[in-house]
PDB file of N, CA and C in Angstrom:
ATOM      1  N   UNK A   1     -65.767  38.353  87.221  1.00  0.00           N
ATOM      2  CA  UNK A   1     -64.771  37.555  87.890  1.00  0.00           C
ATOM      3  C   UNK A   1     -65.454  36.521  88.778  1.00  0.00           C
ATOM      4  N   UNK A   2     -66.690  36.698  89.238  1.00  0.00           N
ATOM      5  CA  UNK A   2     -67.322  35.959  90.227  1.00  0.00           C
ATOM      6  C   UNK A   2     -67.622  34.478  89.211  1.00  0.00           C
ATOM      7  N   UNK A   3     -68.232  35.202  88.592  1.00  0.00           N
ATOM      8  CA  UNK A   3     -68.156  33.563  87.517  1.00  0.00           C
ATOM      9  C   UNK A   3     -67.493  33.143  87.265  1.00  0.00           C
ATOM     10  N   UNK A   4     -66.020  33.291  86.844  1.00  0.00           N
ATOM     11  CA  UNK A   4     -64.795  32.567  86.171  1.00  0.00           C
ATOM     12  C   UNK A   4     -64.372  31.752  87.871  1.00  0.00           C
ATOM     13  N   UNK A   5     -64.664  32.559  88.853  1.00  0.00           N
ATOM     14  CA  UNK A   5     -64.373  31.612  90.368  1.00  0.00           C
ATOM     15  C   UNK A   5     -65.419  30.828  90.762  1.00  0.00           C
ATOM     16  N   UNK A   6     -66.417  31.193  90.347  1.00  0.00           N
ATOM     17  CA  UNK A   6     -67.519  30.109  90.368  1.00  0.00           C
ATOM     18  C   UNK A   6     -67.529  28.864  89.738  1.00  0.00           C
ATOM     19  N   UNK A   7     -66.745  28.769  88.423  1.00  0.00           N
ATOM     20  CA  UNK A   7     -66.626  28.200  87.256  1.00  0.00           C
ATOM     21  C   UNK A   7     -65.342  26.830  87.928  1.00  0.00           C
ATOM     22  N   UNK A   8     -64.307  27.538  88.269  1.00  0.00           N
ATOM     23  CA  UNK A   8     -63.383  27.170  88.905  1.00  0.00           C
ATOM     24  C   UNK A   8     -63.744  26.358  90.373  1.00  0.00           C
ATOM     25  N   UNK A   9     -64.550  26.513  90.958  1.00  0.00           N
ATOM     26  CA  UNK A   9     -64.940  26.147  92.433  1.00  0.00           C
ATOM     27  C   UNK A   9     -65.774  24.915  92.150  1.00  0.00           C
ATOM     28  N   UNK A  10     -66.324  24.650  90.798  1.00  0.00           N
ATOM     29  CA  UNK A  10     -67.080  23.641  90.607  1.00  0.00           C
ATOM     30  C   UNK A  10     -66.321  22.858  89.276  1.00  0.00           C
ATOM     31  N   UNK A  11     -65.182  23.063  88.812  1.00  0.00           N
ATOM     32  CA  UNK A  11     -64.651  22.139  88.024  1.00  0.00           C
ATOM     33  C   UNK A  11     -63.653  21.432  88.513  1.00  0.00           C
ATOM     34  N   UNK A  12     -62.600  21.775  89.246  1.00  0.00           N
ATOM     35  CA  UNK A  12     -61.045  21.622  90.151  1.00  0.00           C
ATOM     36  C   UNK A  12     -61.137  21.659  91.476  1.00  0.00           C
ATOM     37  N   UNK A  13     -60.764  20.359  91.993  1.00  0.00           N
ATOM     38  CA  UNK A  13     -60.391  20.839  93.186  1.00  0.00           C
ATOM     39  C   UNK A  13     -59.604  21.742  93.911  1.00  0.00           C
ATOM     40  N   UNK A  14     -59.791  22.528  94.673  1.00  0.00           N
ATOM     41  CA  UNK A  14     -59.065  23.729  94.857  1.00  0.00           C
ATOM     42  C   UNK A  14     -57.629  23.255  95.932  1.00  0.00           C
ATOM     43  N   UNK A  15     -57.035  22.931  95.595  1.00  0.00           N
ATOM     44  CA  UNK A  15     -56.053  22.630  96.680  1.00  0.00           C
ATOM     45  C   UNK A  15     -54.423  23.203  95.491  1.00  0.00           C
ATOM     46  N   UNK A  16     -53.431  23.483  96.599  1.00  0.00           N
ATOM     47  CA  UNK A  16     -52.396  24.224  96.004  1.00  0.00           C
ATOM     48  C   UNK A  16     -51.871  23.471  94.318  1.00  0.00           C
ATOM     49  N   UNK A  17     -52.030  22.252  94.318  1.00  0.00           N
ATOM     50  CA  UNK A  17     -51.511  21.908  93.027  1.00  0.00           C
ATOM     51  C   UNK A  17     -51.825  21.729  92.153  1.00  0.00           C
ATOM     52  N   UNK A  18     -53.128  21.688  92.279  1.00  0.00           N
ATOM     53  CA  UNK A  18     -54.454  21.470  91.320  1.00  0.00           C
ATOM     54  C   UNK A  18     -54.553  22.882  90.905  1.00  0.00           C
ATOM     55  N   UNK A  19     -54.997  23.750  91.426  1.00  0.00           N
ATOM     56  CA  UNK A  19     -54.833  25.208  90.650  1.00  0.00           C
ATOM     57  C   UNK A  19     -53.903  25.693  90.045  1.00  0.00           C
ATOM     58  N   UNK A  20     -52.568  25.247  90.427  1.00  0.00           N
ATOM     59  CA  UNK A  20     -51.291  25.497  90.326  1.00  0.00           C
ATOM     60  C   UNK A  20     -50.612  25.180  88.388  1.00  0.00           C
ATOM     61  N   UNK A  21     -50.987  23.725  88.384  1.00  0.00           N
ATOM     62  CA  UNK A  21     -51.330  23.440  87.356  1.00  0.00           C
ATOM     63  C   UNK A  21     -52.269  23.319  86.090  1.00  0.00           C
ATOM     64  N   UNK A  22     -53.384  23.745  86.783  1.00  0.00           N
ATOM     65  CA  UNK A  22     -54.629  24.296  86.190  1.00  0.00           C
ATOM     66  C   UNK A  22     -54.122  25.973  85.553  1.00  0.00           C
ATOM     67  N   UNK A  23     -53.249  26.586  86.458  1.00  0.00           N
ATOM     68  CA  UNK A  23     -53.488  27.700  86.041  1.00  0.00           C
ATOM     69  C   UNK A  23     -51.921  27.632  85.154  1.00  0.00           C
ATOM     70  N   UNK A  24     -50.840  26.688  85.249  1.00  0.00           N
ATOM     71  CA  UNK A  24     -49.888  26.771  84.125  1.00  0.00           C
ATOM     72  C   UNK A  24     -50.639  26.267  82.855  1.00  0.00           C
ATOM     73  N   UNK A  25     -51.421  25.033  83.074  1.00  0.00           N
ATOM     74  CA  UNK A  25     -51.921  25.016  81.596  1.00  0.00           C
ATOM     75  C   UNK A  25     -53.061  26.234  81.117  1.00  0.00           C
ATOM     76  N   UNK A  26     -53.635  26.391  81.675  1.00  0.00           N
ATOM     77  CA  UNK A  26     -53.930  28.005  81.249  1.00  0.00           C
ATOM     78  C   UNK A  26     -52.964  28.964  80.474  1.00  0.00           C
ATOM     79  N   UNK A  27     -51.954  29.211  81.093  1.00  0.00           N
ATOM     80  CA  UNK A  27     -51.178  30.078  81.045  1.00  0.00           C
ATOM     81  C   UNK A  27     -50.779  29.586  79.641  1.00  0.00           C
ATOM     82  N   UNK A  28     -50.201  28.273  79.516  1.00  0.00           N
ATOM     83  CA  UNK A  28     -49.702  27.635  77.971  1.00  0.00           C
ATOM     84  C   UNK A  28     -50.572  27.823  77.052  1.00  0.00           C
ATOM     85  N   UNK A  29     -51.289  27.921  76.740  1.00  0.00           N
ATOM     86  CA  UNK A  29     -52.791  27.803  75.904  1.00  0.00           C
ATOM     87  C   UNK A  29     -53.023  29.163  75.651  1.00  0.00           C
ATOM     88  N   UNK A  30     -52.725  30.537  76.430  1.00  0.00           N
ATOM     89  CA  UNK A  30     -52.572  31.619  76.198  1.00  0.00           C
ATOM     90  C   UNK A  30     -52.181  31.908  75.259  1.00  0.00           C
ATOM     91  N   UNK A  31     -50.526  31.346  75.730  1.00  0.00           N
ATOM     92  CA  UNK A  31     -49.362  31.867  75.162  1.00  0.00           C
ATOM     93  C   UNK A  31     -49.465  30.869  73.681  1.00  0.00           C
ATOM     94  N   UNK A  32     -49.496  29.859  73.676  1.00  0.00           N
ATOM     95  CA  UNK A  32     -50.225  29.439  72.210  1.00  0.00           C
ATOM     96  C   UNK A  32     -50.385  30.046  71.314  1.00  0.00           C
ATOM     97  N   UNK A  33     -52.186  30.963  72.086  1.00  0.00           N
ATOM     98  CA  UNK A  33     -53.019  31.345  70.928  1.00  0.00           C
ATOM     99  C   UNK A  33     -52.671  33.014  70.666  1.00  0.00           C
ATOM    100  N   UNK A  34     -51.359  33.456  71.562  1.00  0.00           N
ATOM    101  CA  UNK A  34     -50.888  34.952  71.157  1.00  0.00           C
ATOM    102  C   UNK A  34     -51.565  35.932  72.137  1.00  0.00           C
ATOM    103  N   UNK A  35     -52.611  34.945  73.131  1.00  0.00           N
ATOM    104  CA  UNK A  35     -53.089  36.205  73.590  1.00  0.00           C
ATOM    105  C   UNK A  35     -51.816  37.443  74.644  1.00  0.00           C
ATOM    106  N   UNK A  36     -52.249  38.149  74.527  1.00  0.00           N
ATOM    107  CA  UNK A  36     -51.460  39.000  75.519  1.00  0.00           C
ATOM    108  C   UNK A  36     -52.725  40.779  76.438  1.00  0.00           C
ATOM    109  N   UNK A  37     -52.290  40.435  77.644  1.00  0.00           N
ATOM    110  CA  UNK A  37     -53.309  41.350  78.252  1.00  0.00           C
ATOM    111  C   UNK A  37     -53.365  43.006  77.767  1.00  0.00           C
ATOM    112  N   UNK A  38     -54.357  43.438  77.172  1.00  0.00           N
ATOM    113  CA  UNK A  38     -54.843  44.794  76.444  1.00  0.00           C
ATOM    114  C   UNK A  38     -54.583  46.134  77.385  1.00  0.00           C
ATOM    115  N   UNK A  39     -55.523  46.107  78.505  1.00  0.00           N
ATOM    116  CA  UNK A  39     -55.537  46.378  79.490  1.00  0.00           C
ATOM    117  C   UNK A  39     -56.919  46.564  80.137  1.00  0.00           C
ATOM    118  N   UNK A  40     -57.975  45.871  79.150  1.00  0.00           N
ATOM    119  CA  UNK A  40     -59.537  45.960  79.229  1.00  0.00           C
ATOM    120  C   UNK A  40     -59.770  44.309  79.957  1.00  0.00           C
ATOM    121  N   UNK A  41     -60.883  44.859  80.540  1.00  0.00           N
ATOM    122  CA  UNK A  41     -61.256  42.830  81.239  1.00  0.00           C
ATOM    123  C   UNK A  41     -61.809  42.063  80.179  1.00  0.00           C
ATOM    124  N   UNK A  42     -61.082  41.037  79.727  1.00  0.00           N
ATOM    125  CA  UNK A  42     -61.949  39.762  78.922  1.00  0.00           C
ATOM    126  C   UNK A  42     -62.024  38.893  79.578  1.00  0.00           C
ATOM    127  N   UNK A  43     -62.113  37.556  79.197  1.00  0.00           N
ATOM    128  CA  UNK A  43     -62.381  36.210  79.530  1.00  0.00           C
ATOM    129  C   UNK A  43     -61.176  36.016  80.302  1.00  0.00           C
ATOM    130  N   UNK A  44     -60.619  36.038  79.311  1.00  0.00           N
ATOM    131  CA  UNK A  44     -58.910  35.565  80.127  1.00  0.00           C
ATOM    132  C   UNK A  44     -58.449  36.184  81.220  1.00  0.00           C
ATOM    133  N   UNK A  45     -58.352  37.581  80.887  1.00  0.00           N
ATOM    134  CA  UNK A  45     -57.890  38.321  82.240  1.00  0.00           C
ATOM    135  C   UNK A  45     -58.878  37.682  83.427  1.00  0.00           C
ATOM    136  N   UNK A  46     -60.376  37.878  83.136  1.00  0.00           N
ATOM    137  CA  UNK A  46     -60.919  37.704  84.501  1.00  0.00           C
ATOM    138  C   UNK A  46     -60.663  36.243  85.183  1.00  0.00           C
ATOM    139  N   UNK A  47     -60.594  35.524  84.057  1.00  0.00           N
ATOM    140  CA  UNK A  47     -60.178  34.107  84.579  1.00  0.00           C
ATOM    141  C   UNK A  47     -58.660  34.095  85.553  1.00  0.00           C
ATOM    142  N   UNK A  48     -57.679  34.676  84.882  1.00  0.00           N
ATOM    143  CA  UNK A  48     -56.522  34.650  86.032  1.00  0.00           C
ATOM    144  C   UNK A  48     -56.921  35.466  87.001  1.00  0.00           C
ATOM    145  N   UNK A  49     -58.012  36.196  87.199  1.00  0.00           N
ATOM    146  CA  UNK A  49     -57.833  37.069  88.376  1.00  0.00           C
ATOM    147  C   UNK A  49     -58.835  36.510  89.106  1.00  0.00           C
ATOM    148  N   UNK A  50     -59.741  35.637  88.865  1.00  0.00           N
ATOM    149  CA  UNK A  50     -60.061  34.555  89.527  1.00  0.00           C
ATOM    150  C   UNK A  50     -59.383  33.563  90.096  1.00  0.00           C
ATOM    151  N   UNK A  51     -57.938  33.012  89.598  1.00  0.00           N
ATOM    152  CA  UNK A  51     -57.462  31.902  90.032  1.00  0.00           C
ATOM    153  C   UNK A  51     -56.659  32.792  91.113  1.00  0.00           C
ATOM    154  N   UNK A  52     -56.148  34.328  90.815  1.00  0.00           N
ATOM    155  CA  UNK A  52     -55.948  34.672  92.030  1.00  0.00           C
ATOM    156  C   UNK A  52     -56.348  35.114  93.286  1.00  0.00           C
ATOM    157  N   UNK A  53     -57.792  35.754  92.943  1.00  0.00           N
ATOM    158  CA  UNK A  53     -58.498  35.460  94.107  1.00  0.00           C
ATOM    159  C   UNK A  53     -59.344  34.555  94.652  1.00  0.00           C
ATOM    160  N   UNK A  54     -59.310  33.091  94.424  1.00  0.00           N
ATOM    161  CA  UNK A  54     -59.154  31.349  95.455  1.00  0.00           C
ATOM    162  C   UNK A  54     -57.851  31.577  95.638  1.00  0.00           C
ATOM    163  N   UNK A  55     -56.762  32.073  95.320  1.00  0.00           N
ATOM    164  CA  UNK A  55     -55.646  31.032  95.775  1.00  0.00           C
ATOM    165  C   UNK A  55     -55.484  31.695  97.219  1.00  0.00           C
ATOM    166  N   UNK A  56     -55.646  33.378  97.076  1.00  0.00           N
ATOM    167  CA  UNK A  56     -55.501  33.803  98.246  1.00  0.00           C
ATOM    168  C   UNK A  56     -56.366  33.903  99.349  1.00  0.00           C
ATOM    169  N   UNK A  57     -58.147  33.823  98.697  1.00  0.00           N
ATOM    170  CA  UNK A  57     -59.013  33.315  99.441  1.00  0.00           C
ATOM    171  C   UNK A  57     -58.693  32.775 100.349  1.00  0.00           C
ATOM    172  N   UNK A  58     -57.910  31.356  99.680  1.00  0.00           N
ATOM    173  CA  UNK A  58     -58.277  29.798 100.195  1.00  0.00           C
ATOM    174  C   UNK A  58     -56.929  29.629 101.150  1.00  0.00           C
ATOM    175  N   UNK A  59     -56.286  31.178 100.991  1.00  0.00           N
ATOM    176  CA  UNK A  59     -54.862  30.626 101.729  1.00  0.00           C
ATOM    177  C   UNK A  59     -53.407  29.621 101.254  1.00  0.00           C
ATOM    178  N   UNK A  60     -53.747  29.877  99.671  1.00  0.00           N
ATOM    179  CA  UNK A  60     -52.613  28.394  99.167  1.00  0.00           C
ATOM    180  C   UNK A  60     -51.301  29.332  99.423  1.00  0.00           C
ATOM    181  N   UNK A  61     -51.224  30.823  99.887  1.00  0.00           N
ATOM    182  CA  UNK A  61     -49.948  31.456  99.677  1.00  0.00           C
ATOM    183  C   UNK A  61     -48.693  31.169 100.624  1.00  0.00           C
ATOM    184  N   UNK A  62     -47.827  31.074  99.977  1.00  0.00           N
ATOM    185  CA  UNK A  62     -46.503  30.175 101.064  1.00  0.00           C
ATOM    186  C   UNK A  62     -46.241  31.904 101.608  1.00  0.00           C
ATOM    187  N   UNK A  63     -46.260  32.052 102.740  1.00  0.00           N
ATOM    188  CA  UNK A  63     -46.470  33.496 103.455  1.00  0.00           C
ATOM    189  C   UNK A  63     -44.409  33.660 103.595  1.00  0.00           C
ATOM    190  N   UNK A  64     -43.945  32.581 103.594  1.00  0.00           N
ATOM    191  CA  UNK A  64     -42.490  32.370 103.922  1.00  0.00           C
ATOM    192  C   UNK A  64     -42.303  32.537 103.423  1.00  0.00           C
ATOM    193  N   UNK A  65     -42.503  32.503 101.471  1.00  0.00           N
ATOM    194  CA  UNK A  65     -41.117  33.383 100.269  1.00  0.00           C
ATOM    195  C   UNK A  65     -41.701  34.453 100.182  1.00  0.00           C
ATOM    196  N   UNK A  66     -40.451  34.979  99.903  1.00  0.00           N
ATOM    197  CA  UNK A  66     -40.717  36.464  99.431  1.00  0.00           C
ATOM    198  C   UNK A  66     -40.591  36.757  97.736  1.00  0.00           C
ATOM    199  N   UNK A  67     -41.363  37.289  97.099  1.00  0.00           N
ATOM    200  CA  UNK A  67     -41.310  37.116  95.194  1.00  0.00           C
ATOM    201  C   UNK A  67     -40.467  37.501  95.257  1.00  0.00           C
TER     202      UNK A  67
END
C-alpha cells in the first residue's frame, strides 16, 4: 500500500478534487474491466486503500456529513 501512496503522492496533486476524481476514474475502469474485490490484496485493492489512506491522512474528510 505504501507504494500505490507513494505512486499517488508523486503523480496528482493531492487536494480534495483531484483525488476525488482520480479515484472515480479509477473506480470506472474497474468496473469496465469486471474487476470485483476477492478478498486477497492486489493492485487494485491496495490502490483504493491508498487513496484512502491520503484522503484521511491529508484531512480531505468533510467531518460534518455523516455516510
Amino acid at each position: 500500500m505504501d507504494q500505490h501512496a507513494a505512486w499517488l503522492r508523486d503523480a496528482i496533486p493531492l487536494d480534495r478534487e483531484t483525488l476525488g476524481d482520480y479515484l472515480l476514474g479509477f473506480l470506472d475502469e474497474l468496473r469496465h474491466l469486471g474487476w470485483s474485490f476477492t478478498g486477497e490484496p492486489d493492485a487494485p485493492s491496495l490502490r483504493l486503500t491508498a487513496v484512502c489512506y491520503l484522503t484521511r491522512e491529508l484531512g480531505l474528510l468533510d467531518e460534518g456529513r455523516t455516510a
